[in-house]
PDB file of N, CA and C in Angstrom:
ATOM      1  N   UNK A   1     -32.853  45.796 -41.046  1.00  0.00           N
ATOM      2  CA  UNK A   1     -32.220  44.641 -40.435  1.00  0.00           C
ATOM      3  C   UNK A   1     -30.729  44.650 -40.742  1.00  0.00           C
ATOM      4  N   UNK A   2     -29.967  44.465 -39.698  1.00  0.00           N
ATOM      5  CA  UNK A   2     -28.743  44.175 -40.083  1.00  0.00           C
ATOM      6  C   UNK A   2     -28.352  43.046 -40.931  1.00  0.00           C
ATOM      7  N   UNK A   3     -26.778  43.097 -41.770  1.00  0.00           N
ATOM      8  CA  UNK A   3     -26.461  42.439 -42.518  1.00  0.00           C
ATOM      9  C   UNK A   3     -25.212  42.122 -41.485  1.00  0.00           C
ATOM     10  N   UNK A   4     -24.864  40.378 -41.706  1.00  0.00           N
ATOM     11  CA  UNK A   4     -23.691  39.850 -41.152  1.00  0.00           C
ATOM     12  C   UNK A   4     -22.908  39.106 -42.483  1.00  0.00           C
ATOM     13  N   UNK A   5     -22.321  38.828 -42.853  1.00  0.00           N
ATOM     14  CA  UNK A   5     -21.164  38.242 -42.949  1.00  0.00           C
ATOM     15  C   UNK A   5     -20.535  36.608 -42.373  1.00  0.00           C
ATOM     16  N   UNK A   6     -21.182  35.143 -42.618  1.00  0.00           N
ATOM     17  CA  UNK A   6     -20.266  34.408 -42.241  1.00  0.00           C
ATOM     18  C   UNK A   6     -19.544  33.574 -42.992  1.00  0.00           C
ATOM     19  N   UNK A   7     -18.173  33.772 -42.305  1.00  0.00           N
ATOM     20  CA  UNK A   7     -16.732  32.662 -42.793  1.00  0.00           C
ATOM     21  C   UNK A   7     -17.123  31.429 -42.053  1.00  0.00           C
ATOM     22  N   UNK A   8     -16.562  30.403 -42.798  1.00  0.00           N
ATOM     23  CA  UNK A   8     -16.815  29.366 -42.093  1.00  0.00           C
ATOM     24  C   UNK A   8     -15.135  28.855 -42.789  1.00  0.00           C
ATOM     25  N   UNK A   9     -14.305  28.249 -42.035  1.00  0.00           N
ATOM     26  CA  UNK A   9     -13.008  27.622 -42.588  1.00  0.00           C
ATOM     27  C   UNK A   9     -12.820  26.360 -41.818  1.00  0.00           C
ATOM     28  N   UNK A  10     -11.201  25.511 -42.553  1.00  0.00           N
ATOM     29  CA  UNK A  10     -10.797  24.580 -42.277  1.00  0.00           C
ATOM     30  C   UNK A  10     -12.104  23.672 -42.796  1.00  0.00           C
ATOM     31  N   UNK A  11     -11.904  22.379 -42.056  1.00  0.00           N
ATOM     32  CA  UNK A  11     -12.962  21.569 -42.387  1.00  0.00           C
ATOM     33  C   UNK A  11     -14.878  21.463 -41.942  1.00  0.00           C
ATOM     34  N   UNK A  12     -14.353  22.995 -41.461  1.00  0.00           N
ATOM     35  CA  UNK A  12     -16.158  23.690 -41.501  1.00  0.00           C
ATOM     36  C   UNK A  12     -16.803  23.914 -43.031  1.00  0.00           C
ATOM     37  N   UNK A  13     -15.744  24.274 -43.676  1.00  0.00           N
ATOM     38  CA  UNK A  13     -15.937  25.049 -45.058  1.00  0.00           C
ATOM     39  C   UNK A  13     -16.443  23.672 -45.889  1.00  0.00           C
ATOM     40  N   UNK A  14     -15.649  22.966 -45.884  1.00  0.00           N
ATOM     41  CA  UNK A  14     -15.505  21.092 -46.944  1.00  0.00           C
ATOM     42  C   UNK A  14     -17.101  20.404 -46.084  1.00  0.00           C
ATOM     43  N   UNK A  15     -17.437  21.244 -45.185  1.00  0.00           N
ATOM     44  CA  UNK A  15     -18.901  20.044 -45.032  1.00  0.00           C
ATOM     45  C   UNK A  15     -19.720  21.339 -44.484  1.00  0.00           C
ATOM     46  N   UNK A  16     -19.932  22.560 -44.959  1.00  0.00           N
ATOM     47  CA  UNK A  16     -21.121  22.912 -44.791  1.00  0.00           C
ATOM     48  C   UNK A  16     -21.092  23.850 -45.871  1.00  0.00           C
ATOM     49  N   UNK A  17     -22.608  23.718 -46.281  1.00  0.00           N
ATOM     50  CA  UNK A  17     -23.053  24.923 -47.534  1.00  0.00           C
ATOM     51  C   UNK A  17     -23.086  26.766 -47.315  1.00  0.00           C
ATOM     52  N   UNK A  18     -23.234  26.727 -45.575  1.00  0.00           N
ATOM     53  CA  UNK A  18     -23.410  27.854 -45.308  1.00  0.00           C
ATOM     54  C   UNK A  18     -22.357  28.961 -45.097  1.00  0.00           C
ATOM     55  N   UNK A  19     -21.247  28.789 -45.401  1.00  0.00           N
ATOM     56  CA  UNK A  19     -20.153  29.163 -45.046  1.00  0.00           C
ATOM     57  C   UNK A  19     -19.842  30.674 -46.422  1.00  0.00           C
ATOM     58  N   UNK A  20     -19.507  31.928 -46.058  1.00  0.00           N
ATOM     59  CA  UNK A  20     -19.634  33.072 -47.132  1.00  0.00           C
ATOM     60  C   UNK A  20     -20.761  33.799 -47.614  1.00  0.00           C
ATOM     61  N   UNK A  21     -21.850  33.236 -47.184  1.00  0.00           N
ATOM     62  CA  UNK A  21     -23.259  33.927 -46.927  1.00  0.00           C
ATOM     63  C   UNK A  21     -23.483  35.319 -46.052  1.00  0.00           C
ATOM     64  N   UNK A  22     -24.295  35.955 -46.576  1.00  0.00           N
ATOM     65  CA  UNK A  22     -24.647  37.438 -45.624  1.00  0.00           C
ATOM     66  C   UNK A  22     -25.990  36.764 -45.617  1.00  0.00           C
ATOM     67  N   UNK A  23     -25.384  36.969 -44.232  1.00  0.00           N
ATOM     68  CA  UNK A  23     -27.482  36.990 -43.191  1.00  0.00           C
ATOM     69  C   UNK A  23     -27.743  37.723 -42.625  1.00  0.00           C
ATOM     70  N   UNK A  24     -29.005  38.380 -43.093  1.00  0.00           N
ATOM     71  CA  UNK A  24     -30.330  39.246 -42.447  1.00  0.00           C
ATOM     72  C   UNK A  24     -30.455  38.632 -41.192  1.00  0.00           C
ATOM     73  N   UNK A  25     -30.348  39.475 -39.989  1.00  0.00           N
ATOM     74  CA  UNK A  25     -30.677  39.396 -38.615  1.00  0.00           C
ATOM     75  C   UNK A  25     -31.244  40.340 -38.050  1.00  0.00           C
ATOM     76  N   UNK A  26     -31.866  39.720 -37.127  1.00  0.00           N
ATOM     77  CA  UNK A  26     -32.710  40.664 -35.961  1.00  0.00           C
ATOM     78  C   UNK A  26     -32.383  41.843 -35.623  1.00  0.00           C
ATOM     79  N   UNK A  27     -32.545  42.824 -35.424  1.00  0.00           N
ATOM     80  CA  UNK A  27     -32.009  43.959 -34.189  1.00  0.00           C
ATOM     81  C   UNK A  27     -31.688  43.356 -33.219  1.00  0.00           C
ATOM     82  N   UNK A  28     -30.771  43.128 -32.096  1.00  0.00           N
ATOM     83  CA  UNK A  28     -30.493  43.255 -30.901  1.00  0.00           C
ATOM     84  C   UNK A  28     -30.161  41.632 -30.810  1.00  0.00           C
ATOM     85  N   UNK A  29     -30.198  41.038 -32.074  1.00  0.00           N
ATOM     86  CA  UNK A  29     -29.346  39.445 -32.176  1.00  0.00           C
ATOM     87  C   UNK A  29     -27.948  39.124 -31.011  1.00  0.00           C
ATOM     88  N   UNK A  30     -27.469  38.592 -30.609  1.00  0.00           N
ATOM     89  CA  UNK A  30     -26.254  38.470 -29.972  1.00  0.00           C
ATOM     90  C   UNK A  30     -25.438  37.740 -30.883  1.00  0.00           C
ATOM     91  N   UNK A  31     -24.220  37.556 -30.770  1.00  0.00           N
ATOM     92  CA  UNK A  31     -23.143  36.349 -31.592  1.00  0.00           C
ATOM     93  C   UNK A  31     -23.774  34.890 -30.706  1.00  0.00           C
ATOM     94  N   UNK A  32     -23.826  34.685 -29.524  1.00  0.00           N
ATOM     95  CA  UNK A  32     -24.331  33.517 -29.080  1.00  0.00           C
ATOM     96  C   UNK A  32     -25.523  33.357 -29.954  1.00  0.00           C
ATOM     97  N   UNK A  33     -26.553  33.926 -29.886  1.00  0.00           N
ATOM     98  CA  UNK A  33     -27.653  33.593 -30.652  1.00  0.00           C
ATOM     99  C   UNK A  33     -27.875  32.890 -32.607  1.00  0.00           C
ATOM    100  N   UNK A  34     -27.040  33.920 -32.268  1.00  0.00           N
ATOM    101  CA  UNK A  34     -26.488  33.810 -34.010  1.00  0.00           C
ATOM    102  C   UNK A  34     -25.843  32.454 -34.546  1.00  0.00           C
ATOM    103  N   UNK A  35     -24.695  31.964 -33.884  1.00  0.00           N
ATOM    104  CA  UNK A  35     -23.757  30.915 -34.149  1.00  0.00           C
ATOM    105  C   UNK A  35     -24.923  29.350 -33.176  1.00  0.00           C
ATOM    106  N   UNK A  36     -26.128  29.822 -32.317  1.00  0.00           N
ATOM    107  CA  UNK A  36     -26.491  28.792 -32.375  1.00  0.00           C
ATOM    108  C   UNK A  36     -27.612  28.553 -33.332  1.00  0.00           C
ATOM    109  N   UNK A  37     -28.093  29.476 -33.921  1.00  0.00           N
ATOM    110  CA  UNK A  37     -29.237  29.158 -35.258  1.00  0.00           C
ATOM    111  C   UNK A  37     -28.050  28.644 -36.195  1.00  0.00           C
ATOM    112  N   UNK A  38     -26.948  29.021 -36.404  1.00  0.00           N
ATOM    113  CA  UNK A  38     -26.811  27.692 -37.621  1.00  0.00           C
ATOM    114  C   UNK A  38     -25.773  26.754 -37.339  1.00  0.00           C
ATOM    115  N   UNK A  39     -25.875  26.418 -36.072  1.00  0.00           N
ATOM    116  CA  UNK A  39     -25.333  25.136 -35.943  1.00  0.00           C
ATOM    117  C   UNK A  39     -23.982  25.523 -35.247  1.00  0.00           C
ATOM    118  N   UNK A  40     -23.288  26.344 -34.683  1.00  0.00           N
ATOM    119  CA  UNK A  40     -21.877  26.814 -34.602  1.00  0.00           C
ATOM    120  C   UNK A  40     -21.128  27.232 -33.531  1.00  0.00           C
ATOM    121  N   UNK A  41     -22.688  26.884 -32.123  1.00  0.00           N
ATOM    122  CA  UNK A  41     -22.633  27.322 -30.886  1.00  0.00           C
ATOM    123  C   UNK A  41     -21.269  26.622 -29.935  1.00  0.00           C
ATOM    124  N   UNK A  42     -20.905  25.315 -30.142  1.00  0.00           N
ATOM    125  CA  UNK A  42     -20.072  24.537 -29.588  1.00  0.00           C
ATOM    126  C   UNK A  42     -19.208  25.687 -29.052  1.00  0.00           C
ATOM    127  N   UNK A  43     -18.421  25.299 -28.245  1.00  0.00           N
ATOM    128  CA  UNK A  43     -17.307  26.107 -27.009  1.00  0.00           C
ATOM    129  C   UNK A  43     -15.985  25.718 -27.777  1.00  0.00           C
ATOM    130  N   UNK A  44     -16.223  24.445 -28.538  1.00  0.00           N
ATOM    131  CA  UNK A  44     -14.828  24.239 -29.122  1.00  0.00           C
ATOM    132  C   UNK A  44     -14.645  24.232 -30.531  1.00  0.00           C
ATOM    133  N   UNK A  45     -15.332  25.502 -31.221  1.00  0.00           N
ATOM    134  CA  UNK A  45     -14.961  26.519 -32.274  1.00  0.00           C
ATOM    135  C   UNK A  45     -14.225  27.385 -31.950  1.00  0.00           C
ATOM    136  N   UNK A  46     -13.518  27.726 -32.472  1.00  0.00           N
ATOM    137  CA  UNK A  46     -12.694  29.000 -32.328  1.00  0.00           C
ATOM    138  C   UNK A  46     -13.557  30.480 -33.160  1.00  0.00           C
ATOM    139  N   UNK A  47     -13.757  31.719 -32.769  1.00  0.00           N
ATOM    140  CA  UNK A  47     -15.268  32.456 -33.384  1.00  0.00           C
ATOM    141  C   UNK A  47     -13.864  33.705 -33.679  1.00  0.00           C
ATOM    142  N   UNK A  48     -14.010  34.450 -34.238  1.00  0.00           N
ATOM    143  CA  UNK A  48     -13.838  36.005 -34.329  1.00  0.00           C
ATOM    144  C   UNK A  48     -14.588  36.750 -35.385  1.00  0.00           C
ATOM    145  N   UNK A  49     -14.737  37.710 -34.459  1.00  0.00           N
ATOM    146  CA  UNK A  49     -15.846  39.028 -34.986  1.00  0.00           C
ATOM    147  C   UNK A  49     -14.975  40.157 -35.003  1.00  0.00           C
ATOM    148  N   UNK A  50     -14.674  40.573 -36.335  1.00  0.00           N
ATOM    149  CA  UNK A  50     -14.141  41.566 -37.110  1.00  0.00           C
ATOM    150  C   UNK A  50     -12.668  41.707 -36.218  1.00  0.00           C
ATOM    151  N   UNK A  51     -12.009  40.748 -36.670  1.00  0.00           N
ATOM    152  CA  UNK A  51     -10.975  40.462 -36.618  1.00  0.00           C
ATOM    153  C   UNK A  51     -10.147  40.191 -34.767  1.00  0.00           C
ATOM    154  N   UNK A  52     -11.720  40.100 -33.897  1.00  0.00           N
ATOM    155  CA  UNK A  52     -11.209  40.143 -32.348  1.00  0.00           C
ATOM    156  C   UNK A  52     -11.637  38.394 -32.085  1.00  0.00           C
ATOM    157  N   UNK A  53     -10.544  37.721 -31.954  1.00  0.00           N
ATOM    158  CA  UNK A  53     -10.599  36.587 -31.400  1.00  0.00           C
ATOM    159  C   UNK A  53     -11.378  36.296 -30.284  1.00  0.00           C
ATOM    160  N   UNK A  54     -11.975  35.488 -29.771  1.00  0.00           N
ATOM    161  CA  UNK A  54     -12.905  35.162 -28.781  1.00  0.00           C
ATOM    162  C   UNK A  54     -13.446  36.244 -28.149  1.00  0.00           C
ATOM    163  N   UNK A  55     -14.699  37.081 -29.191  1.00  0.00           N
ATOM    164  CA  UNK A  55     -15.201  37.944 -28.788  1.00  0.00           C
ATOM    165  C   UNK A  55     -16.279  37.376 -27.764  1.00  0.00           C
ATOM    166  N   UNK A  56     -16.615  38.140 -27.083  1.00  0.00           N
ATOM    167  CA  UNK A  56     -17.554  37.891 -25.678  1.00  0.00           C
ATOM    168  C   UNK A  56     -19.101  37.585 -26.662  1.00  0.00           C
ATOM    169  N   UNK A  57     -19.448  36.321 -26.658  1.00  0.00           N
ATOM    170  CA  UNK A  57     -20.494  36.338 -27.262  1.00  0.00           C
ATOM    171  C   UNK A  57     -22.475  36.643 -26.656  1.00  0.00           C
ATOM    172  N   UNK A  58     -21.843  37.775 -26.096  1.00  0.00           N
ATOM    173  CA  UNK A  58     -23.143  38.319 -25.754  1.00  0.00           C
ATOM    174  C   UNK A  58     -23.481  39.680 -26.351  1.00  0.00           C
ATOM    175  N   UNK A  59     -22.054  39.931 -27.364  1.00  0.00           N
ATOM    176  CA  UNK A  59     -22.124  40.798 -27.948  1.00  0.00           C
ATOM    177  C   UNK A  59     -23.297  41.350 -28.981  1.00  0.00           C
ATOM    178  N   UNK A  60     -23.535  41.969 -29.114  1.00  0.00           N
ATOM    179  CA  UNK A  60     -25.093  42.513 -30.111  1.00  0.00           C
ATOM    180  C   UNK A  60     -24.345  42.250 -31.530  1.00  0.00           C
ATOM    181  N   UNK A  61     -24.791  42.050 -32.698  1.00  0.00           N
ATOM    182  CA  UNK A  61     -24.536  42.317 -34.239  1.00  0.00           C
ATOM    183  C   UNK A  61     -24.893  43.261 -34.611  1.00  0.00           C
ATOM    184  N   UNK A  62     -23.975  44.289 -35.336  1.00  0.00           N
ATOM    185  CA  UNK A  62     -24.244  45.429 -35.871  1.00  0.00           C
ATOM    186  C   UNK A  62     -24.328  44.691 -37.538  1.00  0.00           C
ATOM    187  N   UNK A  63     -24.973  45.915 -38.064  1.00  0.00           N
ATOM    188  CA  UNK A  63     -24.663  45.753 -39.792  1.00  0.00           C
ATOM    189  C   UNK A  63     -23.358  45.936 -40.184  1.00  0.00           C
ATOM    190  N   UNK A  64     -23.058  44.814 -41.361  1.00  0.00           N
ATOM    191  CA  UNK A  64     -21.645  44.934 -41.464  1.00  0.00           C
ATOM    192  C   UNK A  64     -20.818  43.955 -40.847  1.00  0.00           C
ATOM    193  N   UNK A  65     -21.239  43.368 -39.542  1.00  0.00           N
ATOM    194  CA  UNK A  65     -20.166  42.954 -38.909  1.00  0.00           C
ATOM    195  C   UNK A  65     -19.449  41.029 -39.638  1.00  0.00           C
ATOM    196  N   UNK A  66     -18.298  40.962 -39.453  1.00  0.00           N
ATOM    197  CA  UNK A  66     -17.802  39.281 -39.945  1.00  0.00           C
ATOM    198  C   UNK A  66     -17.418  38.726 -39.098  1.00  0.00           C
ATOM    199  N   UNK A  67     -18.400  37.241 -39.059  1.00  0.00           N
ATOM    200  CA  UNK A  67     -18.064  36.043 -37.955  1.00  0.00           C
ATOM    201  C   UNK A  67     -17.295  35.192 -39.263  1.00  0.00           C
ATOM    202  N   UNK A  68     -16.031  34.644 -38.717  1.00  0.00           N
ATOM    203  CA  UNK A  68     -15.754  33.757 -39.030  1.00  0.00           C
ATOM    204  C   UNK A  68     -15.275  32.493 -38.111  1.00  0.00           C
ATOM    205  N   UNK A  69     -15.234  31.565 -38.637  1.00  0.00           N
ATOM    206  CA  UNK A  69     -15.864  30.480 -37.583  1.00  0.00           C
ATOM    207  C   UNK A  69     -14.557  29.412 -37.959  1.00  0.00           C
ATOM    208  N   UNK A  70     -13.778  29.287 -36.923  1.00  0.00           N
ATOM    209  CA  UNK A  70     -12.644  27.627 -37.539  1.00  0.00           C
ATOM    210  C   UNK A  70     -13.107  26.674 -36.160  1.00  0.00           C
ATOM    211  N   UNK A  71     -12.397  25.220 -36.839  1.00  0.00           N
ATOM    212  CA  UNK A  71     -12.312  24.154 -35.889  1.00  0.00           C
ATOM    213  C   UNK A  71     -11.165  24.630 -34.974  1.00  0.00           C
ATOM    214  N   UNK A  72     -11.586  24.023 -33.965  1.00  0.00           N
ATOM    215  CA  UNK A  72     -10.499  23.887 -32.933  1.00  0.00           C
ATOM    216  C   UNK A  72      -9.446  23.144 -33.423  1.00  0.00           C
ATOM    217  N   UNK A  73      -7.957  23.627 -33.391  1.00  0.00           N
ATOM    218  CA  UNK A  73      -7.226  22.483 -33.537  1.00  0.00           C
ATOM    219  C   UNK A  73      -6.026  21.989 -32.224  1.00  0.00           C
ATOM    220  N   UNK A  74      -5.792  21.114 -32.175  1.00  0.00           N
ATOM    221  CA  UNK A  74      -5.167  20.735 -31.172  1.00  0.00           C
ATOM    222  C   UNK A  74      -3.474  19.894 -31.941  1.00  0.00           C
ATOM    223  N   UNK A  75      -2.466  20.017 -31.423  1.00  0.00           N
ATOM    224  CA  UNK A  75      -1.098  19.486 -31.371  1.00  0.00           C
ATOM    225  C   UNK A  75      -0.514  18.916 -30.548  1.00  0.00           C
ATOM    226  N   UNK A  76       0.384  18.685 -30.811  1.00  0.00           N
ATOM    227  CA  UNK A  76       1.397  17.638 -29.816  1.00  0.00           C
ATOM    228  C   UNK A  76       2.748  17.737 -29.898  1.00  0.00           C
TER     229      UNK A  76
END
């Protein structure tokens, strides 16, 4: 089984436990699949997988790979 890697930052990190954990996943898992088992699916996260900003999340998980996960932030 592959091994992932998730970051969780900003004020993802201050309210969830799961954030810096390696998780055991499926073969043939997607990042969509993935970020909606723990809660992270929303459109208005910002996601990158090994360092590619809004990777296409139909992408497969290899072993090895790092999601890290921020809030959206917005300015003015």
């Amino acid at each position: 089984m592959p091994s992932v890697r998730l970051r969780l930052r900003g004020q993802l990190a201050e309210s969830n436990a799961i954030g810096g954990e390696v998780f055991e996943v499926p073969e043939e898992v997607t990042l969509e699949t993935f970020l909606l088992e723990h809660g992270l699916g929303a459109r208005h996260f910002v996601v990158i997988l090994n360092n590619t900003v809004g990777p296409n999340r139909a992408t497969v998980l290899k072993d090895g790979d790092l999601v890290a996960v921020y809030p959206q932030m917005a300015g003015g």
